[in-house]
Protein backbone atom coordinates (compact mmCIF):
# COMPACT_ATOMS: atom_id res chain seq x y z
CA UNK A 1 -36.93 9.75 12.62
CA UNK A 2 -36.79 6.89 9.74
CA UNK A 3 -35.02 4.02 10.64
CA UNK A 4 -31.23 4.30 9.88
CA UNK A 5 -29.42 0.96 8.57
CA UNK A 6 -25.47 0.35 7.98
CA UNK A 7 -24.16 -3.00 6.06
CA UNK A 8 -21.69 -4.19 7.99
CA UNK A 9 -18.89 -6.35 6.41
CA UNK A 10 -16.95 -9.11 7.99
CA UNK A 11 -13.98 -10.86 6.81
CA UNK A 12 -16.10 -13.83 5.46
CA UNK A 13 -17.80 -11.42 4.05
CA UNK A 14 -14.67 -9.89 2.48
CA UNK A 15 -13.70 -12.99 1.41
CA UNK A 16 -16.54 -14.46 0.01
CA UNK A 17 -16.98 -10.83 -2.56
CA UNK A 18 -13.60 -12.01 -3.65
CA UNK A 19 -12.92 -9.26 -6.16
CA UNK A 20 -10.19 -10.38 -8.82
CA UNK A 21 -7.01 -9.30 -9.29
CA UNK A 22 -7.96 -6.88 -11.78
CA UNK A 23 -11.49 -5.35 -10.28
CA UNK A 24 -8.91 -4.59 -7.46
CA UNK A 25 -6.88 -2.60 -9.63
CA UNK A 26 -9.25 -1.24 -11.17
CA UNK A 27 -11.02 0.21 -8.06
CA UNK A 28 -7.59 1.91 -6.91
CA UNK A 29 -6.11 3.44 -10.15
CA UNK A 30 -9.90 4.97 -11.04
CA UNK A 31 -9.38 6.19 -7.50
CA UNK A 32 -6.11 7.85 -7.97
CA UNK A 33 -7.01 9.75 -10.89
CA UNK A 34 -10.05 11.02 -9.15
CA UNK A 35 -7.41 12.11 -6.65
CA UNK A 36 -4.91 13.45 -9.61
CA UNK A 37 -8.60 15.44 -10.96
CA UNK A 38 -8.86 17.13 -7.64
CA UNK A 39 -11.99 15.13 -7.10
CA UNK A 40 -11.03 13.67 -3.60
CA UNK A 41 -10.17 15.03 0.17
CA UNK A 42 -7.66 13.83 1.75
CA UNK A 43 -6.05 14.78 5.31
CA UNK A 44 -3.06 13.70 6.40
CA UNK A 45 -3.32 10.73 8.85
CA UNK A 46 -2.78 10.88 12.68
CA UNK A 47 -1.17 8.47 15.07
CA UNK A 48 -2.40 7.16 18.40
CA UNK A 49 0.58 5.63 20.43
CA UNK A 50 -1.11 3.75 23.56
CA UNK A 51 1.33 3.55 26.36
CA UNK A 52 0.40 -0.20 26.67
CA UNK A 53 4.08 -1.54 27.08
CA UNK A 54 3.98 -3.11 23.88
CA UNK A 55 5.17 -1.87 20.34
CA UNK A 56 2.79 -0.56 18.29
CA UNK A 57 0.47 2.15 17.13
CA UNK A 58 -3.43 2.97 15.66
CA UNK A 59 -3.33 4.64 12.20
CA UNK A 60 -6.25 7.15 11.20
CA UNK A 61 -6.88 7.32 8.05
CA UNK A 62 -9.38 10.50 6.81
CA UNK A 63 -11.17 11.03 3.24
CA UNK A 64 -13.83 11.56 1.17
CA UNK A 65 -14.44 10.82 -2.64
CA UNK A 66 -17.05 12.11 -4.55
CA UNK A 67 -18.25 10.48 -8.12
CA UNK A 68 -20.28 7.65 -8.21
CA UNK A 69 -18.54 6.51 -4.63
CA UNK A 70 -19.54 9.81 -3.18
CA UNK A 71 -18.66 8.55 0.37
CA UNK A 72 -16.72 9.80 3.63
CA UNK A 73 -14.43 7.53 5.05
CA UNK A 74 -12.49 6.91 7.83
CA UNK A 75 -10.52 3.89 8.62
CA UNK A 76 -8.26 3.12 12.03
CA UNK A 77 -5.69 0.40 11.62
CA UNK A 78 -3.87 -1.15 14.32
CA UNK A 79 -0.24 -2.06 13.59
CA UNK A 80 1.61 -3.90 16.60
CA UNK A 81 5.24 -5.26 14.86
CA UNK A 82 5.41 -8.44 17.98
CA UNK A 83 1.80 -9.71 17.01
CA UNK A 84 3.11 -12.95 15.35
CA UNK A 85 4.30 -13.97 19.04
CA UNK A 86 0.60 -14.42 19.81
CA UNK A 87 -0.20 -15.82 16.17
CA UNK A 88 -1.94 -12.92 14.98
CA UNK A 89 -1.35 -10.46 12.07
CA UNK A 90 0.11 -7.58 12.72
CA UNK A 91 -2.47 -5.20 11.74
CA UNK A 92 -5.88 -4.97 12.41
CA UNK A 93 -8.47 -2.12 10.64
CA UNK A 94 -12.13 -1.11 10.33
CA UNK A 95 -13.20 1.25 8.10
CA UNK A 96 -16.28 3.57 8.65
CA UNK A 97 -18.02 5.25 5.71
CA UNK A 98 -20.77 8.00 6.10
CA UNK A 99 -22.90 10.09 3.83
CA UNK A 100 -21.10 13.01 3.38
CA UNK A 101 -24.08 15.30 2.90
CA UNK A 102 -25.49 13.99 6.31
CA UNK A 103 -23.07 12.03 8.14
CA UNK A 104 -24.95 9.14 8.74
CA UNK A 105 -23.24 5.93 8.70
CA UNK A 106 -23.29 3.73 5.65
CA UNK A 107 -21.21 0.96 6.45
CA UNK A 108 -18.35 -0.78 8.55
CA UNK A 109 -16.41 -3.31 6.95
CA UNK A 110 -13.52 -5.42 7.82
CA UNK A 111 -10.27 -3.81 6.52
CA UNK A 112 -7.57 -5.79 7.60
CA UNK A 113 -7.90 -7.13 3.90
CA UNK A 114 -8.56 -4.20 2.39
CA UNK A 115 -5.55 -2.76 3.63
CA UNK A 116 -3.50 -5.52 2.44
CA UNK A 117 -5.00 -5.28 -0.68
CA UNK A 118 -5.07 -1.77 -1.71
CA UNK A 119 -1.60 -1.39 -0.54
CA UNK A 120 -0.53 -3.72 -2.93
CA UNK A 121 -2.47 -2.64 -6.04
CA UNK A 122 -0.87 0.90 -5.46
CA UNK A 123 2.33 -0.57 -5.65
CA UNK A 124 1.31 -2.27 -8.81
CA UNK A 125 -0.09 0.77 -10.31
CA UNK A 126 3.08 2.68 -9.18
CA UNK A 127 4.82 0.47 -11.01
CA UNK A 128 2.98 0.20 -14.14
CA UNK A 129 3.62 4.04 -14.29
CA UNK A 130 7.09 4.04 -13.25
CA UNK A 131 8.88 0.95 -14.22
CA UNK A 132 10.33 -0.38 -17.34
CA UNK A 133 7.57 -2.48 -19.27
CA UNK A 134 9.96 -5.43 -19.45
CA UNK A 135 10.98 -5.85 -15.94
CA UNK A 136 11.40 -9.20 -14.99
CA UNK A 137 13.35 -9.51 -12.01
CA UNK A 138 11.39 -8.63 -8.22
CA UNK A 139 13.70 -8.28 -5.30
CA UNK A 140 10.72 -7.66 -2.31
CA UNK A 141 11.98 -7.40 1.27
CA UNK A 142 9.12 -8.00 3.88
CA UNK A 143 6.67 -10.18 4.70
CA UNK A 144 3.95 -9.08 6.23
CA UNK A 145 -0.12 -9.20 4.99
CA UNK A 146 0.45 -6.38 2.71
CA UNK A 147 3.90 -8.02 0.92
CA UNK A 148 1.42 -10.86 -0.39
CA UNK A 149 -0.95 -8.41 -2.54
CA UNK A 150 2.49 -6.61 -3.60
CA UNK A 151 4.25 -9.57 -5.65
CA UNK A 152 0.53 -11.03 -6.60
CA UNK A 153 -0.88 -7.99 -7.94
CA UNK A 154 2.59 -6.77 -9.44
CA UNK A 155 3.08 -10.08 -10.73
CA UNK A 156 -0.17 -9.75 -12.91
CA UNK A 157 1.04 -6.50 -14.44
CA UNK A 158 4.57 -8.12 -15.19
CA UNK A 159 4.56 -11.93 -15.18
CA UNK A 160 8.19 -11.97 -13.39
CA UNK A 161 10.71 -14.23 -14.97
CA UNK A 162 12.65 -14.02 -11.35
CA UNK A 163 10.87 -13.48 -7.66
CA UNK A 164 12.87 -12.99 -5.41
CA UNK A 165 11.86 -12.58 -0.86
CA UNK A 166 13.31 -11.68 2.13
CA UNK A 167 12.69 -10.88 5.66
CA UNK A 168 13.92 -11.44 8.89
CA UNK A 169 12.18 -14.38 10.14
CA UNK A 170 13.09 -17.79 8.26
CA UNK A 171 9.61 -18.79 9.22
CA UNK A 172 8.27 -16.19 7.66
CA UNK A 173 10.01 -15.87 4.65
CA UNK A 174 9.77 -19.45 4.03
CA UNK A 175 6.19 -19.55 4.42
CA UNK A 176 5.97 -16.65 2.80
CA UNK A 177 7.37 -17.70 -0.28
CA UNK A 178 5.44 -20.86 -0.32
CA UNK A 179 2.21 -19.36 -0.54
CA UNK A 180 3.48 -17.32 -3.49
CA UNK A 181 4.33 -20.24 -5.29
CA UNK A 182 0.91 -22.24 -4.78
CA UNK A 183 -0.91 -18.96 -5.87
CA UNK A 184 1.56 -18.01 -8.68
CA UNK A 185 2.34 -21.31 -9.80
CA UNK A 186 6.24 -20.13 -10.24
CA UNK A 187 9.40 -20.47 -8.35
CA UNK A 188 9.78 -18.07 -5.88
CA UNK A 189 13.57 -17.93 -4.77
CA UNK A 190 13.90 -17.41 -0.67
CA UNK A 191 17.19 -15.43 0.30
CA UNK A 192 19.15 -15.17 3.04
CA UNK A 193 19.96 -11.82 3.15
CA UNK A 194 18.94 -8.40 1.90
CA UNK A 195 21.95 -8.08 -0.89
CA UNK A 196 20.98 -11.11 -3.18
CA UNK A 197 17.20 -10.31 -2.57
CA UNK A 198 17.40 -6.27 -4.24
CA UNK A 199 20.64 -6.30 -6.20
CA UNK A 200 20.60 -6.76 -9.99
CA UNK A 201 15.90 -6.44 -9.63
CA UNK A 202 14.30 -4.57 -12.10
CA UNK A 203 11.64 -3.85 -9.20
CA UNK A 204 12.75 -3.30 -5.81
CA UNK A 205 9.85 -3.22 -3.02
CA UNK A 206 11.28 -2.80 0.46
CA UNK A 207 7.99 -3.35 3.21
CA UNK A 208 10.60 -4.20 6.21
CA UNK A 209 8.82 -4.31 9.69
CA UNK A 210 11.80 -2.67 11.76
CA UNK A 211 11.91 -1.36 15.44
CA UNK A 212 14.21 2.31 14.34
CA UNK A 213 15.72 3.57 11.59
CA UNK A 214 18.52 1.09 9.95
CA UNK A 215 20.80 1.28 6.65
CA UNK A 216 19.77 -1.75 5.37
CA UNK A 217 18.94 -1.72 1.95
CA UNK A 218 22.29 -0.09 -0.29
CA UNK A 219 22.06 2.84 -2.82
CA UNK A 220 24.74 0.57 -4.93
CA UNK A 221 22.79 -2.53 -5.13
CA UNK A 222 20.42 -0.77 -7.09
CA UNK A 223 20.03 -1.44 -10.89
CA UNK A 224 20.57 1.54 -12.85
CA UNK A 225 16.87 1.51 -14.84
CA UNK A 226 14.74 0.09 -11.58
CA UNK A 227 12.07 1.28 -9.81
CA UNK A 228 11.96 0.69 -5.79
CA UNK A 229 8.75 1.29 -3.51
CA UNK A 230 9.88 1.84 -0.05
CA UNK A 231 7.25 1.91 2.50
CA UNK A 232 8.29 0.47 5.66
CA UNK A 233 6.72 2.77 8.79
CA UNK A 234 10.62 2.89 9.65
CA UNK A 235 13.57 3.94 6.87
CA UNK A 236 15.55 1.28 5.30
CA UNK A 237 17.32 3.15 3.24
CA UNK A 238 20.57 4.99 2.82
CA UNK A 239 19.95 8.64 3.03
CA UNK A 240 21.72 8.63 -0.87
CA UNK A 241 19.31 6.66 -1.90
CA UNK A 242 17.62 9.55 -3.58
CA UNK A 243 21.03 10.89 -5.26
CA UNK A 244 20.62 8.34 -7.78
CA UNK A 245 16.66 8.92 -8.53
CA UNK A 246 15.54 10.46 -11.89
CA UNK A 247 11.84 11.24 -10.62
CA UNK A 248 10.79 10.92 -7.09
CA UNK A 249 7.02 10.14 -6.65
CA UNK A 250 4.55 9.69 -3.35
CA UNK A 251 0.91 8.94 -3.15
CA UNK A 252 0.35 12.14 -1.20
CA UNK A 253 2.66 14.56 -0.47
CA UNK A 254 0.81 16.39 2.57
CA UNK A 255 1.25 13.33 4.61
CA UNK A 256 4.30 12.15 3.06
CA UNK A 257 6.11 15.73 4.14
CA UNK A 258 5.04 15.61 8.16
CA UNK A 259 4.76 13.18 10.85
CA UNK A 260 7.65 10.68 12.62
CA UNK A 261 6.75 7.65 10.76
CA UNK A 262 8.08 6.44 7.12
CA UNK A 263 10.83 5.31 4.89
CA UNK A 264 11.86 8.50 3.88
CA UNK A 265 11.74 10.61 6.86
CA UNK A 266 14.82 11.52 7.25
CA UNK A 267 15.09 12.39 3.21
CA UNK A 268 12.45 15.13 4.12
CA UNK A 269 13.62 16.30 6.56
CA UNK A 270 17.13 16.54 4.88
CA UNK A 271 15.40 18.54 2.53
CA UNK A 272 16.50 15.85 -0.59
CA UNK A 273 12.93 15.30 -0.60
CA UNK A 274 10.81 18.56 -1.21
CA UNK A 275 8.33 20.56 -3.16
CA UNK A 276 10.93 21.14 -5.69
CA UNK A 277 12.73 17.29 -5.82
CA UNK A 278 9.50 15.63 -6.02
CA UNK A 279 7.97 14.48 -9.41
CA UNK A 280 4.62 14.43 -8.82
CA UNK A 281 1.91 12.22 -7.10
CA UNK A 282 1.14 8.89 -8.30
CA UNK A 283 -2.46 10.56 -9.01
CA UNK A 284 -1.20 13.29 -11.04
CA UNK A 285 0.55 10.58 -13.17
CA UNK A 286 -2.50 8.61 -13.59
CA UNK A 287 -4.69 11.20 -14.36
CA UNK A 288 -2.02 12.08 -16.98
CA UNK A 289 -1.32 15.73 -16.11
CA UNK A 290 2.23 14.53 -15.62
CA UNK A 291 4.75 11.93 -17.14
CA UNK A 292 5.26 8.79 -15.51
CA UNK A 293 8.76 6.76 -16.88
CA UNK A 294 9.80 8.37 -19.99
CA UNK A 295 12.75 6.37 -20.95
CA UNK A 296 14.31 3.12 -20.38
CA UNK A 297 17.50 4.34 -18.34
CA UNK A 298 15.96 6.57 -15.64
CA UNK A 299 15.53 5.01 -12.02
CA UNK A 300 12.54 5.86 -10.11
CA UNK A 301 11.22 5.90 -6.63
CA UNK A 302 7.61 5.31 -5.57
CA UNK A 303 6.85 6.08 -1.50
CA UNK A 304 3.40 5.42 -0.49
CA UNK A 305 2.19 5.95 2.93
CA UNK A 306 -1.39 4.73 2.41
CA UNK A 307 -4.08 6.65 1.04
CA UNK A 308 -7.21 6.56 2.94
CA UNK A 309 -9.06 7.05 -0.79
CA UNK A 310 -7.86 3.54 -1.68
CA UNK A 311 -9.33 1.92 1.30
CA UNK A 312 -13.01 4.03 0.42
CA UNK A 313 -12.82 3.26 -3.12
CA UNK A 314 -11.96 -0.94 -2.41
CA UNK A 315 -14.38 -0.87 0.40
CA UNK A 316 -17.18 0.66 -2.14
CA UNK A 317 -16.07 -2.37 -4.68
CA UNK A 318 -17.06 -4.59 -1.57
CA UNK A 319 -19.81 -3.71 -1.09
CA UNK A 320 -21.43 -3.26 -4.23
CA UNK A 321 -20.03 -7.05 -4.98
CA UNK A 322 -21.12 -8.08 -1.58
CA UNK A 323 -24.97 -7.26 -2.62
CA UNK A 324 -24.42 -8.22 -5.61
CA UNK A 325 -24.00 -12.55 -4.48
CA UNK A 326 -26.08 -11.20 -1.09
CA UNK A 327 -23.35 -11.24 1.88
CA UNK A 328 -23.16 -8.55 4.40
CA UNK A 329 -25.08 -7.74 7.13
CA UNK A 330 -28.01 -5.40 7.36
CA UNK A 331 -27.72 -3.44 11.02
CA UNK A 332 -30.37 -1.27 12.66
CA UNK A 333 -28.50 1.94 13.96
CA UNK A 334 -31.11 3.92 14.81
């Protein structure tokens, strides 16, 4: 047998490709249309919960996209909510990516990143779909590795008079929001509660890190005319919340309709969130077989759960920058 090679990744690696703001975008809505085309797999992901005494779970993430990326992936992402006690982040992911005419391993890179990162460009391509083309105002509750990529890469599609953060830790809000302003170069306004964060935003992104199921984000603080990305792995949000919606949208709704985890759970199960309430996929929008905002006075709701397509299409933009300014690592496998 030849000799069989992988590139392998790290996060110096990552970092040193440093795609910009708008090759990451770029990778992820080309992705989702692909997706919208019917030119993507996707399966649903699955959970491992390790009885380790600690709270947290692995995520498996399963696709394959064909094209010019023409690549099987799989990534597993660790997300453990008490990580920051031991100064770590609190998720951790590789992603694998094969031949899928052969299965032989291409690659393994780094995705702790990559998550981060294509989480937050599909909340900026949500909301360049789905939001009003003057919105101004960001109300964004959370702030965990993925919340940074949300306001940055949303911020470049709207150039926000008004930021606006929350989350439960001062700490972490604080420093949160001081990152954001260093990067940005704007004020970034810190609150102290979840009220004067969302109420009166033009783009409401709730990415809470909470232990169960809690009311915490109000139907009636929202603006009449916003858009608000939930996607917190447990529901912060009224169970009216989707009363008030004029097109309901998810990034895919064969994992969005099973499983224990996500912020609108309960809505599906309720049955307020169905084949017949929901809109379309984000994909379907992109790919323009179905309207995204039509008018200034609807209000909209984007729920992503994470698409394992964004994480093969970013992790293919890697690599092809990686050789590109020759980082990466060149493994024998077999």
């Amino acid at each position: 047998m030849q000799p069989i090679y992988i590139t392998y990744l790290n996060r110096f690696d990552i970092e040193a490709a440093a795609l910009s703001d708008a090759e990451i975008l770029a990778a992820i809505e080309e992705s989702l249309a692909m997706q919208g085309r019917r030119e993507t797999e996707i399966e649903p992901r699955v959970h491992l919960e390790p009885r380790a005494g600690v709270e947290g779970h692995f995520n498996v993430l399963r696709g394959w996209i064909g094209g010019e990326i023409d690549a099987a992936g799989v990534k597993v992402v660790g997300d453990f909510v008490d990580n920051y006690k031991q100064g770590l982040p609190s998720e951790f992911g590789i992603l694998n990516l094969f031949d899928p005419r052969t299965g032989m391993p291409r690659a393994i890179l780094d995705a702790s990143g990559i998550t981060d990162m294509r989480t937050g460009a599909v909340t900026a391509i949500g909301a360049k779909y789905l939001a009003r083309k003057n919105s101004k105002v960001l109300g964004h509750i959370g702030a965990r590795g993925t919340a940074y990529w949300n306001v940055r890469l949303l911020d470049s599609l709207f150039d926000f008079e008004v930021i606006r953060v929350h989350s439960r830790r001062p700490e972490s809000r604080n420093a949160f929001a001081e990152r954001l302003r260093r990067d940005l170069n704007k004020e970034v306004i810190v609150t102290e509660d979840w009220q004067s964060c969302i109420e009166g935003a033009d783009i409401v992104v709730e990415a809470s890190r909470l232990s169960e199921p809690t009311p915490m984000l109000k139907t009636e603080w929202i603006k009449p005319g916003a858009l608000v990305v939930p996607y917190g792995t447990m529901s912060a949000v009224e169970l009216s919340l989707t009363d008030i919606m004029a097109k309901l949208v998810v990034d895919d709704w064969g994992q969005c309709k099973g499983g224990k985890f996500g912020s609108l759970r309960a809505h599906v199960e309720a049955g307020k969130l169905s084949e017949q309430t929901l809109h379309a996929e984000l994909g379907q929008i992109v790919a323009g077989l179905k309207p995204g905002r039509e008018s200034e006075t609807e209000t909209n709701l984007f729920w992503h759960r994470g698409l394992s397509l964004s994480d093969i299409a970013l992790g293919h933009a890697f690599l092809k920058k990686a050789e590109s300014i020759g980082a990466g690592h060149r493994l024998r496998y077999a």
